[in-house]
N, C-alpha and C. Protein backbone atom coordinates (compact mmCIF):
# COMPACT_ATOMS: atom_id res chain seq x y z
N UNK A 1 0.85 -1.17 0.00
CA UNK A 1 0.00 0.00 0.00
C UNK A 1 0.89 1.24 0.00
N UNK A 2 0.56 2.38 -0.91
CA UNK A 2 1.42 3.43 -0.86
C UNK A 2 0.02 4.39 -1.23
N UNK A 3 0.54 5.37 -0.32
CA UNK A 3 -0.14 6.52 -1.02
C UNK A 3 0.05 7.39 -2.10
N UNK A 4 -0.41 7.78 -2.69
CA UNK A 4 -0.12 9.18 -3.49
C UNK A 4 -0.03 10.20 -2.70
N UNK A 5 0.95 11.63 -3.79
CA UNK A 5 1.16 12.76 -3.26
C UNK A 5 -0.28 13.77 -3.03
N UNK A 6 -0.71 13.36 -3.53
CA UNK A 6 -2.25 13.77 -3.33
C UNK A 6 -2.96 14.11 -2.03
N UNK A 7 -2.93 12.60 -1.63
CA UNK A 7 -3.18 11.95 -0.48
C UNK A 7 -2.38 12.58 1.10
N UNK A 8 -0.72 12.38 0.57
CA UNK A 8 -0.13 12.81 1.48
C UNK A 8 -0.29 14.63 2.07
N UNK A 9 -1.01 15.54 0.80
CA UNK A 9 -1.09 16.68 1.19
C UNK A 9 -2.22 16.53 2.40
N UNK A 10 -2.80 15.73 2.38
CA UNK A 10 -4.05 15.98 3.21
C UNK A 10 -3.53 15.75 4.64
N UNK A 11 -2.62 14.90 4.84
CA UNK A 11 -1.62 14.93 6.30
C UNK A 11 -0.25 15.53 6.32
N UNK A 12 -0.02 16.64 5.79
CA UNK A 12 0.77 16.68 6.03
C UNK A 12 1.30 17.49 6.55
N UNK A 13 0.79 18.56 7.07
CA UNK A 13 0.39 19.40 8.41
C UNK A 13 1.32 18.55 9.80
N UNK A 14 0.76 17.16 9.95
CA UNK A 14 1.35 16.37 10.81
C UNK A 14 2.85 15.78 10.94
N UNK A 15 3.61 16.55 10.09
CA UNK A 15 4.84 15.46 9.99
C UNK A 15 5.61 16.80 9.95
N UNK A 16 7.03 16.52 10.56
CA UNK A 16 8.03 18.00 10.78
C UNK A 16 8.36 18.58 9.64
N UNK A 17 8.89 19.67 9.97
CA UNK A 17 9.59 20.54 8.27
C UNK A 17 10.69 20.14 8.31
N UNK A 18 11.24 19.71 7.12
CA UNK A 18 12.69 18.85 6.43
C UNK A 18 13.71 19.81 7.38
N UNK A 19 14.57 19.20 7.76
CA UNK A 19 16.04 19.89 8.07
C UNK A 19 17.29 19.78 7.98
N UNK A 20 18.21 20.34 8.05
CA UNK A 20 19.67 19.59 7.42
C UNK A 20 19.48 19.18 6.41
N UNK A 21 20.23 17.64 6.54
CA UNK A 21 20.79 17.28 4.65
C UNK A 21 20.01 15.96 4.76
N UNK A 22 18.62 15.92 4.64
CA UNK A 22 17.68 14.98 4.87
C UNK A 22 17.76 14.28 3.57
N UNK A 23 17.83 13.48 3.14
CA UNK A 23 17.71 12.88 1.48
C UNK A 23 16.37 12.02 1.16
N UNK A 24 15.77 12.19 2.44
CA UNK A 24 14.23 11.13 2.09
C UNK A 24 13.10 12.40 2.39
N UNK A 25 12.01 12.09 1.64
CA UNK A 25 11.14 13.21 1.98
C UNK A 25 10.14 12.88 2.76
N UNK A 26 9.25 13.17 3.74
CA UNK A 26 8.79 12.53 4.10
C UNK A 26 7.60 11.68 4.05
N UNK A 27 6.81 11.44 2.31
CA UNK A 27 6.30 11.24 1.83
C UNK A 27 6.88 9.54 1.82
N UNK A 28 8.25 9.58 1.02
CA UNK A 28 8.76 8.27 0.87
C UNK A 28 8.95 7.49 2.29
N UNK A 29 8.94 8.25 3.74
CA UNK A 29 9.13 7.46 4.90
C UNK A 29 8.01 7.14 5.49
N UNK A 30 6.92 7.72 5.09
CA UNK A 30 5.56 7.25 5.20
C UNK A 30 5.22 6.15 4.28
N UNK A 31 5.21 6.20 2.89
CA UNK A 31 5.29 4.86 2.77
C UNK A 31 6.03 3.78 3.10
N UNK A 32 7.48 3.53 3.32
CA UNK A 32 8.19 2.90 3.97
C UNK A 32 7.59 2.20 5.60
N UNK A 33 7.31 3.30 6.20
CA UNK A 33 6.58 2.44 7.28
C UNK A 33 5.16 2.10 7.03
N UNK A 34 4.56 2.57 6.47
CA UNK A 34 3.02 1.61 5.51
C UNK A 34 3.41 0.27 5.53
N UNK A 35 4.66 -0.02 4.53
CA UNK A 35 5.35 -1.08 3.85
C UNK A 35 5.79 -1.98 5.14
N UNK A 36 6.17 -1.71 6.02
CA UNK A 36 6.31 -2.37 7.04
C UNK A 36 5.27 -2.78 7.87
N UNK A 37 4.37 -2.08 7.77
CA UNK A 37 3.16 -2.83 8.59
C UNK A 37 2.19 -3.82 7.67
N UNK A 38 2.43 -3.26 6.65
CA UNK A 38 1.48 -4.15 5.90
C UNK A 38 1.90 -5.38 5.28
N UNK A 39 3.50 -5.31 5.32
CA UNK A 39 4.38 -7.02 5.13
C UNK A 39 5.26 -7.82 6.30
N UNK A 40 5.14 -6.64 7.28
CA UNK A 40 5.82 -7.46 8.31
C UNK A 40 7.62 -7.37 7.70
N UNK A 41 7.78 -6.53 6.63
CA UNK A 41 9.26 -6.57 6.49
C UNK A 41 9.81 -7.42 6.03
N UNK A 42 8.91 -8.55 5.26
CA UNK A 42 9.55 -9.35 3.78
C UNK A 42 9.85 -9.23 2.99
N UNK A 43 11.16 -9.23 2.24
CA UNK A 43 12.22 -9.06 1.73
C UNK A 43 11.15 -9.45 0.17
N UNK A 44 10.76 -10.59 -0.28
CA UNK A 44 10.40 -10.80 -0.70
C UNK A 44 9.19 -9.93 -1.56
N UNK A 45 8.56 -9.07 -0.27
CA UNK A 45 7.23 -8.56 -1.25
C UNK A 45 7.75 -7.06 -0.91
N UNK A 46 9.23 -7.02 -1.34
CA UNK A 46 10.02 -5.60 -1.22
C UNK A 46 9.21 -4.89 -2.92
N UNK A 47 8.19 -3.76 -2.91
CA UNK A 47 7.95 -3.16 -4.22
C UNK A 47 9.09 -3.30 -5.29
N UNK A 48 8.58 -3.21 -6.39
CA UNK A 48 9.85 -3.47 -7.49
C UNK A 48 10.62 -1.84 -8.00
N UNK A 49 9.63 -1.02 -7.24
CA UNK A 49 10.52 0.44 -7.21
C UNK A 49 11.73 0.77 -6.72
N UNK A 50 12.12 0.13 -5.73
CA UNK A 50 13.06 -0.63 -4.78
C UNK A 50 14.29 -0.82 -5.31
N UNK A 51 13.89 -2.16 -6.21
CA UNK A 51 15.23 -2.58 -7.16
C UNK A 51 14.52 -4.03 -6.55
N UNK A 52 15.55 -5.35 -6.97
CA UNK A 52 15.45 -6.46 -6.72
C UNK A 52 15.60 -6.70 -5.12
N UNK A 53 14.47 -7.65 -4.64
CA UNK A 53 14.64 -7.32 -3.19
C UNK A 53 16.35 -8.29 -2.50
N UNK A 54 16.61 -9.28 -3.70
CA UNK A 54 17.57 -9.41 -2.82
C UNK A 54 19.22 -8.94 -3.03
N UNK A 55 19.49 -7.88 -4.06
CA UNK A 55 19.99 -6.84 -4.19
C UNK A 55 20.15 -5.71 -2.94
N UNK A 56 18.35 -5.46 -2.07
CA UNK A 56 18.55 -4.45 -1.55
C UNK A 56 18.57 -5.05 -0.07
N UNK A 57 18.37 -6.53 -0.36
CA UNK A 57 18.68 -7.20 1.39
C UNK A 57 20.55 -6.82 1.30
C-alpha cells in the first residue's frame, strides 16, 4: 500500500519541516513504514521500485 502525493497533502500538516541534509522526503518514509506494517518486512514482497529485493537485502 502506498499513497499518493495527493493523499499525502491531506496529512501533512502532521509530519516535521525537512532539516539539514535529509535525502528522504517525508512522503517516501511514510510509505516505507506503511510497507512495514502491511508485510511485516519481507524481503520478498520488497515493491519493485526498490530494485530487486535481494539486491537491496
Amino acid at each position: 500500500m502506498e499513497i499518493t502525493p495527493e493523499q499525502y497533502e491531506r496529512v501533512a500538516h502532521c509530519f516535521p519541516k525537512a532539516r539539514g541534509s535529509l535525502s528522504y522526503p517525508n512522503l517516501q518514509v511514510l510509505n516505507a513504514i506503511l510497507y512495514i506494517a502491511e508485510n511485516g518486512a519481507k524481503w520478498r514482497g520488497l515493491p519493485a521500485s526498490y530494485g530487486h529485493w535481494h539486491t537491496v537485502y
